[in-house]
PDB file of N, CA and C in Angstrom:
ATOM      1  N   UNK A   1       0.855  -1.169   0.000  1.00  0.00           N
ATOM      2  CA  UNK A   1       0.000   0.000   0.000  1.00  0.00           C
ATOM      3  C   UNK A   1       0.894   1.223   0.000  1.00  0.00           C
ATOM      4  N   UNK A   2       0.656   2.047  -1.111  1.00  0.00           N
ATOM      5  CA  UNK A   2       1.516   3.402  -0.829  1.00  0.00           C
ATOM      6  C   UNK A   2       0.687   5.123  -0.838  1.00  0.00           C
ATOM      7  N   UNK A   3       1.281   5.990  -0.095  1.00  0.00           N
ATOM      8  CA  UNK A   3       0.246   6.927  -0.482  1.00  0.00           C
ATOM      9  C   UNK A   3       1.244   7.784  -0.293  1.00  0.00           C
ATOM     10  N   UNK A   4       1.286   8.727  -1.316  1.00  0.00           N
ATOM     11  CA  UNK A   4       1.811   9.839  -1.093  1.00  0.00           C
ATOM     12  C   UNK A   4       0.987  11.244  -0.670  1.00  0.00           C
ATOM     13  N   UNK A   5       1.172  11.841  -0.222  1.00  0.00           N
ATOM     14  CA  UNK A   5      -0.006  12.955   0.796  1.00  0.00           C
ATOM     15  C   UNK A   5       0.347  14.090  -0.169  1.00  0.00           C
ATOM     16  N   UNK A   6       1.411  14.413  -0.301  1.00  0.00           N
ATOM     17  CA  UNK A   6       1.308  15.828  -1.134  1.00  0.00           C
ATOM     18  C   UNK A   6       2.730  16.107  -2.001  1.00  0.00           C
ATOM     19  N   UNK A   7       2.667  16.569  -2.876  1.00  0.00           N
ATOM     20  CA  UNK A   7       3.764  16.703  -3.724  1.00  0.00           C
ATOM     21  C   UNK A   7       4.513  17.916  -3.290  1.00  0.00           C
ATOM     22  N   UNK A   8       5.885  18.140  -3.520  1.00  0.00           N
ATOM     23  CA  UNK A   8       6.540  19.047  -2.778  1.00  0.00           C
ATOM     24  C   UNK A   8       7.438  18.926  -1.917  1.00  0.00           C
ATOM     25  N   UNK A   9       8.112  19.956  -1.557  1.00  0.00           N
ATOM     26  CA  UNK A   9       9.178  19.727  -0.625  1.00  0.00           C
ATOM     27  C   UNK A   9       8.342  20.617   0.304  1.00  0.00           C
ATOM     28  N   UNK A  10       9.049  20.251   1.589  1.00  0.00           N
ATOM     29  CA  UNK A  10       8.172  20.690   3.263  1.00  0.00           C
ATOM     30  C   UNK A  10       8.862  22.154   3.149  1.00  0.00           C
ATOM     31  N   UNK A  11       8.541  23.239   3.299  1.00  0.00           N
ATOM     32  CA  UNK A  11       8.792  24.456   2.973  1.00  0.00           C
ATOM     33  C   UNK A  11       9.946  24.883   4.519  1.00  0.00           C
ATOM     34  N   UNK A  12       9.853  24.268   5.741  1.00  0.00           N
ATOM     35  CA  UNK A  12      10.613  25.194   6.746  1.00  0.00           C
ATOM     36  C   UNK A  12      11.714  23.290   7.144  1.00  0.00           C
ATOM     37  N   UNK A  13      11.433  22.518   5.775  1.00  0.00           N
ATOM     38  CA  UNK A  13      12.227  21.237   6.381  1.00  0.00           C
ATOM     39  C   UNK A  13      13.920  21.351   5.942  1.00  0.00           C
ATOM     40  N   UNK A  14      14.779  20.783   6.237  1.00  0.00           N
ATOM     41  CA  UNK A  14      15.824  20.423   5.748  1.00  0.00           C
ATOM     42  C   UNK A  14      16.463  19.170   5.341  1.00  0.00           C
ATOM     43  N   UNK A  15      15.892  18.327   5.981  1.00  0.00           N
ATOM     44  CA  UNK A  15      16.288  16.873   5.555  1.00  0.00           C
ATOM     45  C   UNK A  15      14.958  16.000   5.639  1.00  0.00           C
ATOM     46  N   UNK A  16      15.312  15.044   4.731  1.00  0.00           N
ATOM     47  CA  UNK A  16      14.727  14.220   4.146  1.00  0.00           C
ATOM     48  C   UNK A  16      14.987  12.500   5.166  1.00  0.00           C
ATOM     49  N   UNK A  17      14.197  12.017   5.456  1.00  0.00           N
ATOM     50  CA  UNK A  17      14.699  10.707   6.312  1.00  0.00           C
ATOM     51  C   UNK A  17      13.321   9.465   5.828  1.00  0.00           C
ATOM     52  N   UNK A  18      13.800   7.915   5.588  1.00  0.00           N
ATOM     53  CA  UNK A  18      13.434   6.930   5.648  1.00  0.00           C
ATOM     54  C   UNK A  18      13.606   6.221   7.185  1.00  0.00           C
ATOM     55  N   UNK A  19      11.943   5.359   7.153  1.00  0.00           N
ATOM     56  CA  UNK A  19      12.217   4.797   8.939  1.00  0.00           C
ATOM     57  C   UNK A  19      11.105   3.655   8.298  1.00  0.00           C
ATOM     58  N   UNK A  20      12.392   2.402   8.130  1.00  0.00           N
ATOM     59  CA  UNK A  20      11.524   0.715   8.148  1.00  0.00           C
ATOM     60  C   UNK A  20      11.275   0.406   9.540  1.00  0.00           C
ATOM     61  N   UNK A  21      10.128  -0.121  10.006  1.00  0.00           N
ATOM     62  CA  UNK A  21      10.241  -0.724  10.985  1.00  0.00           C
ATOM     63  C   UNK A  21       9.011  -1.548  11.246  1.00  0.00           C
ATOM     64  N   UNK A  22       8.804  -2.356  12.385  1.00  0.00           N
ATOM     65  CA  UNK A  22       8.538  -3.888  12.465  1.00  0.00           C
ATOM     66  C   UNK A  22       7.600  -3.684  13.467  1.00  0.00           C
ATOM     67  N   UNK A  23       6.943  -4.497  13.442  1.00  0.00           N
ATOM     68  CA  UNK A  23       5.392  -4.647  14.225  1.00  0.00           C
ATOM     69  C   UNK A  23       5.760  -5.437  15.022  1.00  0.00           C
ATOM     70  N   UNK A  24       5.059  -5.326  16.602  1.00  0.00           N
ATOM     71  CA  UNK A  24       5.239  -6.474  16.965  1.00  0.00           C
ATOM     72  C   UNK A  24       4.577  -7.521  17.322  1.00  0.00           C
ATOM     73  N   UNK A  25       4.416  -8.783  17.170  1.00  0.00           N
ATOM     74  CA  UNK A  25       2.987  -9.357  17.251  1.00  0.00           C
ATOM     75  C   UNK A  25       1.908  -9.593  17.969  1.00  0.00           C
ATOM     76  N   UNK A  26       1.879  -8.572  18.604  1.00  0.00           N
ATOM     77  CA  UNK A  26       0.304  -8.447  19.572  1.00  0.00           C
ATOM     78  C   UNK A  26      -0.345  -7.616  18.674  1.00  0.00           C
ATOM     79  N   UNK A  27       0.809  -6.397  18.193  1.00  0.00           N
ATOM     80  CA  UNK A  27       0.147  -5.421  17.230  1.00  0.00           C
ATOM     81  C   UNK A  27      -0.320  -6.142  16.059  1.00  0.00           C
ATOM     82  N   UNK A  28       0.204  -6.883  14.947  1.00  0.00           N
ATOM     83  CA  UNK A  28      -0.060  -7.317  14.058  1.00  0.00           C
ATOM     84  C   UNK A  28      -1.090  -8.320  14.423  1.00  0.00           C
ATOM     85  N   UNK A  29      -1.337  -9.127  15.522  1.00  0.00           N
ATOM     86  CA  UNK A  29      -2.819 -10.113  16.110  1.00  0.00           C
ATOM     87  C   UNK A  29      -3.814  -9.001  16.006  1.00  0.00           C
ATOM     88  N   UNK A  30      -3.652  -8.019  16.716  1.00  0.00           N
ATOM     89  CA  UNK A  30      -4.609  -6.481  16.943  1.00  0.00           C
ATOM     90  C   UNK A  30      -5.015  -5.860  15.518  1.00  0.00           C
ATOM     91  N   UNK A  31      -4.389  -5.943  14.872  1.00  0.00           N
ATOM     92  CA  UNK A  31      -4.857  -5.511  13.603  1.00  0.00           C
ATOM     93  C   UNK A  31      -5.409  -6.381  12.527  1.00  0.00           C
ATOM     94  N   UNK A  32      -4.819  -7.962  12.915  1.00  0.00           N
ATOM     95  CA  UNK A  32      -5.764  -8.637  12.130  1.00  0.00           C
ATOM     96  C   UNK A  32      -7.027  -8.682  12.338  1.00  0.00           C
ATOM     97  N   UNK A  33      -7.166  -8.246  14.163  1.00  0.00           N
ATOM     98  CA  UNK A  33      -8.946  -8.578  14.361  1.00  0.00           C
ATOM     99  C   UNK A  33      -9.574  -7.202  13.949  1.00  0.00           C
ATOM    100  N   UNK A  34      -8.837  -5.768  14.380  1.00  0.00           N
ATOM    101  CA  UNK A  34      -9.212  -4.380  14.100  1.00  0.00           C
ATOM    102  C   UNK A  34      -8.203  -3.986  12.959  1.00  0.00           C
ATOM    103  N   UNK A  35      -8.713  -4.500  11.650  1.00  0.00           N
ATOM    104  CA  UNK A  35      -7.538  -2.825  11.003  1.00  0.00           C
ATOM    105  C   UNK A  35      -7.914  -1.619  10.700  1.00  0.00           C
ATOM    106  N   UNK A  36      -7.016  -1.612  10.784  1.00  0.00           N
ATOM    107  CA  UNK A  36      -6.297   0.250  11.313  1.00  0.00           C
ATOM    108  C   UNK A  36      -5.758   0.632  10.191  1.00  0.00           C
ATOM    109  N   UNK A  37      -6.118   1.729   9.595  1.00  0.00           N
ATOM    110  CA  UNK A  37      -5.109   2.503   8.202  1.00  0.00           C
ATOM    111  C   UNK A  37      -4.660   3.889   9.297  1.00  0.00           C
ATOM    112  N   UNK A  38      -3.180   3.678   8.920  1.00  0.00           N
ATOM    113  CA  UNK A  38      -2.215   4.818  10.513  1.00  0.00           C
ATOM    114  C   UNK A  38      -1.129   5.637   9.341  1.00  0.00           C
ATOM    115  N   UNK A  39      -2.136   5.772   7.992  1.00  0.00           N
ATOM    116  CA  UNK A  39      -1.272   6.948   7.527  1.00  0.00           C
ATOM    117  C   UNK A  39      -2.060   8.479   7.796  1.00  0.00           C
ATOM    118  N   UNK A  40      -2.867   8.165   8.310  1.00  0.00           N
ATOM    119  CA  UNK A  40      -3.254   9.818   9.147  1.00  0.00           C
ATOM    120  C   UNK A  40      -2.958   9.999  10.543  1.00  0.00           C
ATOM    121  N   UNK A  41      -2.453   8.851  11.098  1.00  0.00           N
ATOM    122  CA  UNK A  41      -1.512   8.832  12.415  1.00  0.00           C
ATOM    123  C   UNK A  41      -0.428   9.692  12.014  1.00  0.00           C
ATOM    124  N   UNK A  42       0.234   8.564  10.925  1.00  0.00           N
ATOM    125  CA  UNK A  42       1.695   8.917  10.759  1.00  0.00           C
ATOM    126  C   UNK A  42       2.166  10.512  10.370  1.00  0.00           C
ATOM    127  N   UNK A  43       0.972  10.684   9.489  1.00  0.00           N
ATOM    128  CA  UNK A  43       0.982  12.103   9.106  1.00  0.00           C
ATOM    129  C   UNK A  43       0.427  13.512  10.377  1.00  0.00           C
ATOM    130  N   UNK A  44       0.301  13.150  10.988  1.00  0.00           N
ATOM    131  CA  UNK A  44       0.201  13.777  12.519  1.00  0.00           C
ATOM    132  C   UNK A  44       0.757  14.017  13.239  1.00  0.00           C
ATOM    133  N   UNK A  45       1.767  12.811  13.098  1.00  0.00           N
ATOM    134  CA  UNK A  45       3.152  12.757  13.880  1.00  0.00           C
ATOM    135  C   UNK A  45       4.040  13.817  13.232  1.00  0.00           C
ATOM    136  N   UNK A  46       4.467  13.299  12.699  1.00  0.00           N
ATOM    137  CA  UNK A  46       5.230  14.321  12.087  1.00  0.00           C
ATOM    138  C   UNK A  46       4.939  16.008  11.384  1.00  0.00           C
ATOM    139  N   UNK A  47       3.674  16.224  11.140  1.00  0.00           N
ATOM    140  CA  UNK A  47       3.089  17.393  10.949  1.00  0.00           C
ATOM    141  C   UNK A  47       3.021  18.404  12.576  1.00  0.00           C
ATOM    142  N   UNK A  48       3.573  17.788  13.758  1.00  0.00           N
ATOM    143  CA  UNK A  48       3.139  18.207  14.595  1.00  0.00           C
ATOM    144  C   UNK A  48       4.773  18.905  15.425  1.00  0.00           C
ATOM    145  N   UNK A  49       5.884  18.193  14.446  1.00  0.00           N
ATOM    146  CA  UNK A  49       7.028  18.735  14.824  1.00  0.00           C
ATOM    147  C   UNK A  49       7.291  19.802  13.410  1.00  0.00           C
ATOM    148  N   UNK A  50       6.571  20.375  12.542  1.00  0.00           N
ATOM    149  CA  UNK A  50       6.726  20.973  11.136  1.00  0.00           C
ATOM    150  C   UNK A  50       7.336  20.518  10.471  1.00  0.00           C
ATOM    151  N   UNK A  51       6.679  19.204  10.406  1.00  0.00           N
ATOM    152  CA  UNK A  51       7.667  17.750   9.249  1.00  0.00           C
ATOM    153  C   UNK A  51       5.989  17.704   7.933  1.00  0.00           C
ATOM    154  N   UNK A  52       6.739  16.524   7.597  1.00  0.00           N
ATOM    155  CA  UNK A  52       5.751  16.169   6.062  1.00  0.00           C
ATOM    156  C   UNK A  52       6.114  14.992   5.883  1.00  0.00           C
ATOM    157  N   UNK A  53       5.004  14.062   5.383  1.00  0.00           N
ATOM    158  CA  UNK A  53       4.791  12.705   5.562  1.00  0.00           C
ATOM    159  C   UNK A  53       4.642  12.752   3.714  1.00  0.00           C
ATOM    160  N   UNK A  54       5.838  12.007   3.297  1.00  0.00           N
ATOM    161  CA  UNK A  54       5.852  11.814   1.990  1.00  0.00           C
ATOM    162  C   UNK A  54       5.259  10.737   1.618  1.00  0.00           C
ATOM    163  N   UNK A  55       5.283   9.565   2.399  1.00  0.00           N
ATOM    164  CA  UNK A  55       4.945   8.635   1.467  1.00  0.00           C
ATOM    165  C   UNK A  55       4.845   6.995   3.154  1.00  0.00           C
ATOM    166  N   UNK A  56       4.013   6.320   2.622  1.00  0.00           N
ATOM    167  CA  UNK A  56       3.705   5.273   3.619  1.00  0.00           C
ATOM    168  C   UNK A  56       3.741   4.057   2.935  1.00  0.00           C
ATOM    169  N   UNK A  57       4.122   2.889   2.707  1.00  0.00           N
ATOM    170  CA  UNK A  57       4.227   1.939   2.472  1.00  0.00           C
ATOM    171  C   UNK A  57       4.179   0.200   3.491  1.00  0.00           C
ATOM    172  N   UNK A  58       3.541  -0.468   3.056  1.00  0.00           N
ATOM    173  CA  UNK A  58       3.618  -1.958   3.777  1.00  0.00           C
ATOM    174  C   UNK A  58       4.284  -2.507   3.281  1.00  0.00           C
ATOM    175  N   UNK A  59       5.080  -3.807   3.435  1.00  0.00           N
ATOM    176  CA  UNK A  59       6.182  -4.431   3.152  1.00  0.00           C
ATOM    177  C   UNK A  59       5.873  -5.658   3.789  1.00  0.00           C
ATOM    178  N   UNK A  60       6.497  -6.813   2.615  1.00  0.00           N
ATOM    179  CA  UNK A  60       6.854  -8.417   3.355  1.00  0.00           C
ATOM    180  C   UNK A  60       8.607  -8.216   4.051  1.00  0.00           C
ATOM    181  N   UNK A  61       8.913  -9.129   4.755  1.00  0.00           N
ATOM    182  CA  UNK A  61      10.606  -9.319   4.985  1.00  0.00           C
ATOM    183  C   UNK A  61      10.488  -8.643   6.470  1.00  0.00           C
ATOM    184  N   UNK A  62      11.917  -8.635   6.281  1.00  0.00           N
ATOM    185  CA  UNK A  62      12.982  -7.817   7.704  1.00  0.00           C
ATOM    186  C   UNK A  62      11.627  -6.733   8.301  1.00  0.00           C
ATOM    187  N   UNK A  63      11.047  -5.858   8.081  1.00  0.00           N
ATOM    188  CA  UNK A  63      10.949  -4.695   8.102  1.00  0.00           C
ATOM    189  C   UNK A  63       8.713  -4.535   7.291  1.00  0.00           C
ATOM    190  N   UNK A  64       8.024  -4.649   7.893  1.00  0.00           N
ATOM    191  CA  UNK A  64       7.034  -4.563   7.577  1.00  0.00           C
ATOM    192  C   UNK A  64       6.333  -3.185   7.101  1.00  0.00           C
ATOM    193  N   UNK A  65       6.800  -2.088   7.485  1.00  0.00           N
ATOM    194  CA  UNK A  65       6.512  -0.836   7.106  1.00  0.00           C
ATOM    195  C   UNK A  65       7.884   0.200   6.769  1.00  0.00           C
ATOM    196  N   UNK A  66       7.524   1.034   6.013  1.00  0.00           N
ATOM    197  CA  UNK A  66       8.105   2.362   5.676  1.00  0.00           C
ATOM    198  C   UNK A  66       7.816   3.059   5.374  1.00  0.00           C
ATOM    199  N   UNK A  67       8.189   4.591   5.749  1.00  0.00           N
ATOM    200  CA  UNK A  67       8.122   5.772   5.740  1.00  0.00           C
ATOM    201  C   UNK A  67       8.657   6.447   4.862  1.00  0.00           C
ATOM    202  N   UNK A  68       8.596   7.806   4.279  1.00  0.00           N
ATOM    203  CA  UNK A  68       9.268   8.509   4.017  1.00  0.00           C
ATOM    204  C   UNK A  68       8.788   9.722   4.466  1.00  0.00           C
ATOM    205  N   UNK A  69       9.462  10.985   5.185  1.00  0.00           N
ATOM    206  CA  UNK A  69       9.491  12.515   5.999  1.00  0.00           C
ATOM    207  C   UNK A  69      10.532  13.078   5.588  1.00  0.00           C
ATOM    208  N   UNK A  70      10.291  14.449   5.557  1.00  0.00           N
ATOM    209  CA  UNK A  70      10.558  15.671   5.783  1.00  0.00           C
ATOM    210  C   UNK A  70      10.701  16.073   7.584  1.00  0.00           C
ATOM    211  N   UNK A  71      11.835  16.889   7.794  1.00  0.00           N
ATOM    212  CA  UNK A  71      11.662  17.498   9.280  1.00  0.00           C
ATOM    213  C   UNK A  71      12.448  18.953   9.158  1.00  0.00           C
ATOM    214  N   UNK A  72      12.177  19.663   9.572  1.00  0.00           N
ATOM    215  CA  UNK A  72      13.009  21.008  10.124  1.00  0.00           C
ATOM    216  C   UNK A  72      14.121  20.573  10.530  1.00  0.00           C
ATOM    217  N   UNK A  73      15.088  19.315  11.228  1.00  0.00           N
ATOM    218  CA  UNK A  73      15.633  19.139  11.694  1.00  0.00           C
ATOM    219  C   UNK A  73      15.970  17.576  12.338  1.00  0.00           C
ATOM    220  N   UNK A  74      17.186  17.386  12.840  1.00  0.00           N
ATOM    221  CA  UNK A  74      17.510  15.671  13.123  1.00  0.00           C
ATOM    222  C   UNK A  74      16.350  15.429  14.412  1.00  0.00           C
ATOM    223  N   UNK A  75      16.971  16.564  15.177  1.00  0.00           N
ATOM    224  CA  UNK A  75      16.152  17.035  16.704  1.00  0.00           C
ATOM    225  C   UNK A  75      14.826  16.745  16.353  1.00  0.00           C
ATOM    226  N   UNK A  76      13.869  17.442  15.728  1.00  0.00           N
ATOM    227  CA  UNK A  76      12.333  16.900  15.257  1.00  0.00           C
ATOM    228  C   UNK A  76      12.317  15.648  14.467  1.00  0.00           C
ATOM    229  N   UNK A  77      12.511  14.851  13.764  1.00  0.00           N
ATOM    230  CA  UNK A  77      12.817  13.722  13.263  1.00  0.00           C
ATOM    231  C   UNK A  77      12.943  12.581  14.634  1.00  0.00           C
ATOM    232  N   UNK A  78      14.085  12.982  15.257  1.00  0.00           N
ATOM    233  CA  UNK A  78      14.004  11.780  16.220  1.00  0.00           C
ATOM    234  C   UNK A  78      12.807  11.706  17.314  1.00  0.00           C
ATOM    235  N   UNK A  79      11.984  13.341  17.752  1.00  0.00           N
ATOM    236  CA  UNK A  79      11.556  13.030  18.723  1.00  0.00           C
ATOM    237  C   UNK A  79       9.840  12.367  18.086  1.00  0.00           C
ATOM    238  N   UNK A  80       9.883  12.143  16.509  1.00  0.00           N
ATOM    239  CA  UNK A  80       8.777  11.779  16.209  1.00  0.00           C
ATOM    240  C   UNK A  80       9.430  10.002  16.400  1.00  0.00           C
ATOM    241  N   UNK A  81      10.714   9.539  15.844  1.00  0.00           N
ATOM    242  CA  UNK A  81      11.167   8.226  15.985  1.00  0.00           C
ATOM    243  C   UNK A  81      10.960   8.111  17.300  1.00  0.00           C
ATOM    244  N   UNK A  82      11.230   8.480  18.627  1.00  0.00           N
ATOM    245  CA  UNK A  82      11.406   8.007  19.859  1.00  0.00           C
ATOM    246  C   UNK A  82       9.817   7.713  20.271  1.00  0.00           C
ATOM    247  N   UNK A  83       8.732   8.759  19.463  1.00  0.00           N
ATOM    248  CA  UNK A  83       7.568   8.771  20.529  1.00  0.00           C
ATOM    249  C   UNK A  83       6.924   7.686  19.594  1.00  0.00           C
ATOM    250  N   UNK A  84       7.112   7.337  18.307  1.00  0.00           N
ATOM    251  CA  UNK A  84       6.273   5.930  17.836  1.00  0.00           C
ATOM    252  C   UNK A  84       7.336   4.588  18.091  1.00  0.00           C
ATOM    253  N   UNK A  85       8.421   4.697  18.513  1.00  0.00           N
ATOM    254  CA  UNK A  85       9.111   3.798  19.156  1.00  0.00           C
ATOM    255  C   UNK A  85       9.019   3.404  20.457  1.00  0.00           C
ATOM    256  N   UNK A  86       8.346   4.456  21.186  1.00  0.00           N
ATOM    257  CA  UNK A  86       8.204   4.491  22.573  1.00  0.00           C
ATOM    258  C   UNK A  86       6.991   3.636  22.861  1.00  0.00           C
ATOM    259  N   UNK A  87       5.558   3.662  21.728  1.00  0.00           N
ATOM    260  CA  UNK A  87       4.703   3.242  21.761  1.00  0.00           C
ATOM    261  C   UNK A  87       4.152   2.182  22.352  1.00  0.00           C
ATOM    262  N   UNK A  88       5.211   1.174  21.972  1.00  0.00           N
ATOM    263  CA  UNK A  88       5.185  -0.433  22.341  1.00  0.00           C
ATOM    264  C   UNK A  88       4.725  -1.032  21.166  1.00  0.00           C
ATOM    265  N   UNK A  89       4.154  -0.657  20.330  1.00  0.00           N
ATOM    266  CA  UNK A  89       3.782  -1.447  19.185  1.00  0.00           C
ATOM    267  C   UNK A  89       4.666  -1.827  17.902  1.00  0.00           C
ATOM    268  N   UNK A  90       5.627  -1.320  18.348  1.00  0.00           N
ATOM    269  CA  UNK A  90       7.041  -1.377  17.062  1.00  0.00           C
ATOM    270  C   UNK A  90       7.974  -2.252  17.749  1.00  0.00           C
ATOM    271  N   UNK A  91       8.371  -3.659  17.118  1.00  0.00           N
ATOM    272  CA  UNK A  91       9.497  -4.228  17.722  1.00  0.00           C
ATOM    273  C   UNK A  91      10.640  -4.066  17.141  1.00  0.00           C
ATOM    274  N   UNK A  92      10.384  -2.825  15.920  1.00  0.00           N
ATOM    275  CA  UNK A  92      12.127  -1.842  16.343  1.00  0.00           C
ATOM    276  C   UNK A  92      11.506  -0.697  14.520  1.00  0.00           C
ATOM    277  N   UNK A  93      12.131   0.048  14.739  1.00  0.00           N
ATOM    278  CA  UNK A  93      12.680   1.213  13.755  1.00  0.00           C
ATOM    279  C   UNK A  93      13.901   1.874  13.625  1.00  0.00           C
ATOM    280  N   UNK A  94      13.907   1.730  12.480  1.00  0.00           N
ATOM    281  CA  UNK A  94      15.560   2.642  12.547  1.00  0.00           C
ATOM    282  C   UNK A  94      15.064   3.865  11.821  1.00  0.00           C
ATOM    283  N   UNK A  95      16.392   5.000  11.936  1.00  0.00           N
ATOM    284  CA  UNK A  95      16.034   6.550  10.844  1.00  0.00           C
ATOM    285  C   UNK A  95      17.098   6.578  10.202  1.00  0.00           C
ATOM    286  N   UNK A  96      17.133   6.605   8.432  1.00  0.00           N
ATOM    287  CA  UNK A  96      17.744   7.139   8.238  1.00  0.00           C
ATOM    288  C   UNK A  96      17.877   8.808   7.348  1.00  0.00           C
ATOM    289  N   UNK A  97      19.068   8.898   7.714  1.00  0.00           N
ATOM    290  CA  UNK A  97      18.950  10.686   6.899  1.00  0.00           C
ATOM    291  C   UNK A  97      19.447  10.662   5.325  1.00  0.00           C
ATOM    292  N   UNK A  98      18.608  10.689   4.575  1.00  0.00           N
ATOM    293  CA  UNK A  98      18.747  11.100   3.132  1.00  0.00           C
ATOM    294  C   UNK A  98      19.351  11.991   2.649  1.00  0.00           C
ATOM    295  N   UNK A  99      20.322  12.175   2.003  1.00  0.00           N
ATOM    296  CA  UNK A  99      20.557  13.016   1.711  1.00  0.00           C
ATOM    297  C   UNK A  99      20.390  13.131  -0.233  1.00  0.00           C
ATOM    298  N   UNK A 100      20.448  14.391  -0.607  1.00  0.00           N
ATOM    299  CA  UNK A 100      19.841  14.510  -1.804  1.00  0.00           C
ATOM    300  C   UNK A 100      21.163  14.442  -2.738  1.00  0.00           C
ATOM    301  N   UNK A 101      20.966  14.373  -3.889  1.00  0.00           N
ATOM    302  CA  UNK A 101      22.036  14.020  -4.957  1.00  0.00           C
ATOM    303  C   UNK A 101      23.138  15.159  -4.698  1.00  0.00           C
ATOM    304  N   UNK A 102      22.564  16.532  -4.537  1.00  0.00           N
ATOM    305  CA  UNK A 102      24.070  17.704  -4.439  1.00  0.00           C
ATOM    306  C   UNK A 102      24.257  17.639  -3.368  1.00  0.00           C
ATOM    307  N   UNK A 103      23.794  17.116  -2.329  1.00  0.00           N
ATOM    308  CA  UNK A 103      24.494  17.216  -0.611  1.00  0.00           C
ATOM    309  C   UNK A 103      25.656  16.220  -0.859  1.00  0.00           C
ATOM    310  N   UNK A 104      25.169  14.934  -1.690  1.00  0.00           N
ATOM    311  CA  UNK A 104      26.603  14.199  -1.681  1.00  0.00           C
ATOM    312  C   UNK A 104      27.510  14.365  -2.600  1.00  0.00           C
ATOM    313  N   UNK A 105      26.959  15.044  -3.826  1.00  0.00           N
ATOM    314  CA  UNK A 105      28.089  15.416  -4.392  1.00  0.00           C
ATOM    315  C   UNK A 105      29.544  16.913  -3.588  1.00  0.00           C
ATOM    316  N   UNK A 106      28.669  17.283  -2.631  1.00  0.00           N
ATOM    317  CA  UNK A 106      29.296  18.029  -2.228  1.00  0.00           C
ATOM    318  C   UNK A 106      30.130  18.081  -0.765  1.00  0.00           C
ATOM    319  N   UNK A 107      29.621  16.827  -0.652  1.00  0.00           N
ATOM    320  CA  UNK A 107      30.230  15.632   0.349  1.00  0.00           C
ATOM    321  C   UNK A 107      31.405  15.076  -0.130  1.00  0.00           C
ATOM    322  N   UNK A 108      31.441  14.459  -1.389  1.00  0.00           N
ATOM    323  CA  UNK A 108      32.393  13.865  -2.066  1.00  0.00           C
ATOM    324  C   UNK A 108      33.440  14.569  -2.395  1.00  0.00           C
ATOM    325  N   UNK A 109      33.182  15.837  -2.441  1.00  0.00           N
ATOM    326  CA  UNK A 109      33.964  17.314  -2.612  1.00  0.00           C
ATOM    327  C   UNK A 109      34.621  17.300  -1.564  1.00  0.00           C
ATOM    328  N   UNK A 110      33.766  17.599  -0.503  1.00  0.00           N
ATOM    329  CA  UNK A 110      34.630  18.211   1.019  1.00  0.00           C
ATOM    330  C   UNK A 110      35.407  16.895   1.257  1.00  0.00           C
ATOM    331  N   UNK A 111      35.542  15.513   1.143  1.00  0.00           N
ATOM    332  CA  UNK A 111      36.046  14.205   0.676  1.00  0.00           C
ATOM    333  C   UNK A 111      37.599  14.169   0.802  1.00  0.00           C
ATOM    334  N   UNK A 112      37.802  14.934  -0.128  1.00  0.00           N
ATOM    335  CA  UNK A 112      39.185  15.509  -0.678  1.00  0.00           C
ATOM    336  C   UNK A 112      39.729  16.239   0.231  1.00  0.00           C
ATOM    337  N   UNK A 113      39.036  16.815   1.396  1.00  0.00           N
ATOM    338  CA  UNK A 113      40.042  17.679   2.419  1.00  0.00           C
ATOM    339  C   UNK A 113      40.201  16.992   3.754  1.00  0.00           C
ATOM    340  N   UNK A 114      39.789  15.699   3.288  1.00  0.00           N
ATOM    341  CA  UNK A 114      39.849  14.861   4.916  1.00  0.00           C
ATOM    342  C   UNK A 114      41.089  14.250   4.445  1.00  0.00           C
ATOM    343  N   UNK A 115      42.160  14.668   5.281  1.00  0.00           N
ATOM    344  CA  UNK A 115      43.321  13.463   5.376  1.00  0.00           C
ATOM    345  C   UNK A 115      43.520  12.531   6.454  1.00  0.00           C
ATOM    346  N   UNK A 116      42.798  11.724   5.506  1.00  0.00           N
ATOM    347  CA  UNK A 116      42.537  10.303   6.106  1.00  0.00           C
ATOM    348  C   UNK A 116      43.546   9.328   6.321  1.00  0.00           C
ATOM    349  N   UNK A 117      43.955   8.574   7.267  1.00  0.00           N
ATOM    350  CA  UNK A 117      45.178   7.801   7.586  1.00  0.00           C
ATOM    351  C   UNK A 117      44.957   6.589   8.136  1.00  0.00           C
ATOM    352  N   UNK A 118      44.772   5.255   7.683  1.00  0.00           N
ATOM    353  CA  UNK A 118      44.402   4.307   7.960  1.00  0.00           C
ATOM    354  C   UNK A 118      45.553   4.008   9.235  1.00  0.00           C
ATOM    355  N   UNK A 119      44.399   3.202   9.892  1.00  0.00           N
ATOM    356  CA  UNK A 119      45.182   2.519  11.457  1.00  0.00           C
ATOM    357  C   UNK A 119      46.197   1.894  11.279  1.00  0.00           C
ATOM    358  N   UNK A 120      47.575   2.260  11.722  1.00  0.00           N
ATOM    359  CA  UNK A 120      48.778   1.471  11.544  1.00  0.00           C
ATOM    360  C   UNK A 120      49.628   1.913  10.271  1.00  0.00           C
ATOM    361  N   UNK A 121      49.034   3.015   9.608  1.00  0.00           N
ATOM    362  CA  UNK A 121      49.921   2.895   8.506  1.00  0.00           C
ATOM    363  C   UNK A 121      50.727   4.303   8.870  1.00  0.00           C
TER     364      UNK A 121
END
């Protein structure tokens, strides 16, 4: 299932972050008897730190759901990860931070001024 909510970039966001994460099975028993569609959760959550809920997806494997957000910041990003992690209904999520094609090209840039020295050599 995927939905994207709105086209656009989040106007006061700066980074972009993906968060797979895993149900745990009382939740997934709970939803087989009640389901629940929690992309107007999800989009709450994060609308409530001045984030944007790009996109929601279900998944087979490792990892039963994913996200994609917008946040103002790492600081707002995590405290939306900690409080649906905190929940009890997730038996885990990770975040990661996206970065966009010129952040790493300009990563790969600044690259060149790290003198890097492997251990022992």
């Amino acid at each position: 299932m995927h939905l994207v909510l709105e086209e656009g970039r989040c106007s006061n966001c700066s980074s972009s972050y993906e968060t797979p994460s895993a149900r745990n099975t009382t939740r997934v028993a709970r939803l087989i008897g009640n389901p629940d569609d929690r992309r107007k959760a999800a989009q709450s959550y994060i609308e409530s730190v001045g984030g944007k809920l790009h996109g929601f997806w279900y998944a087979f494997g490792k990892y039963d759901g994913y996200n994609l957000w917008e946040a103002p910041d790492n600081v707002s990003m995590a405290a939306v990860a900690l409080a649906i992690g905190g929940g009890g209904t997730l038996s885990s999520i990770e975040t990661t931070v996206l970065l966009t094609v010129d952040e790493t090209l300009d990563a790969l840039r600044k690259a060149k001024q790290v003198k890097y020295r492997a251990p022992g050599a």
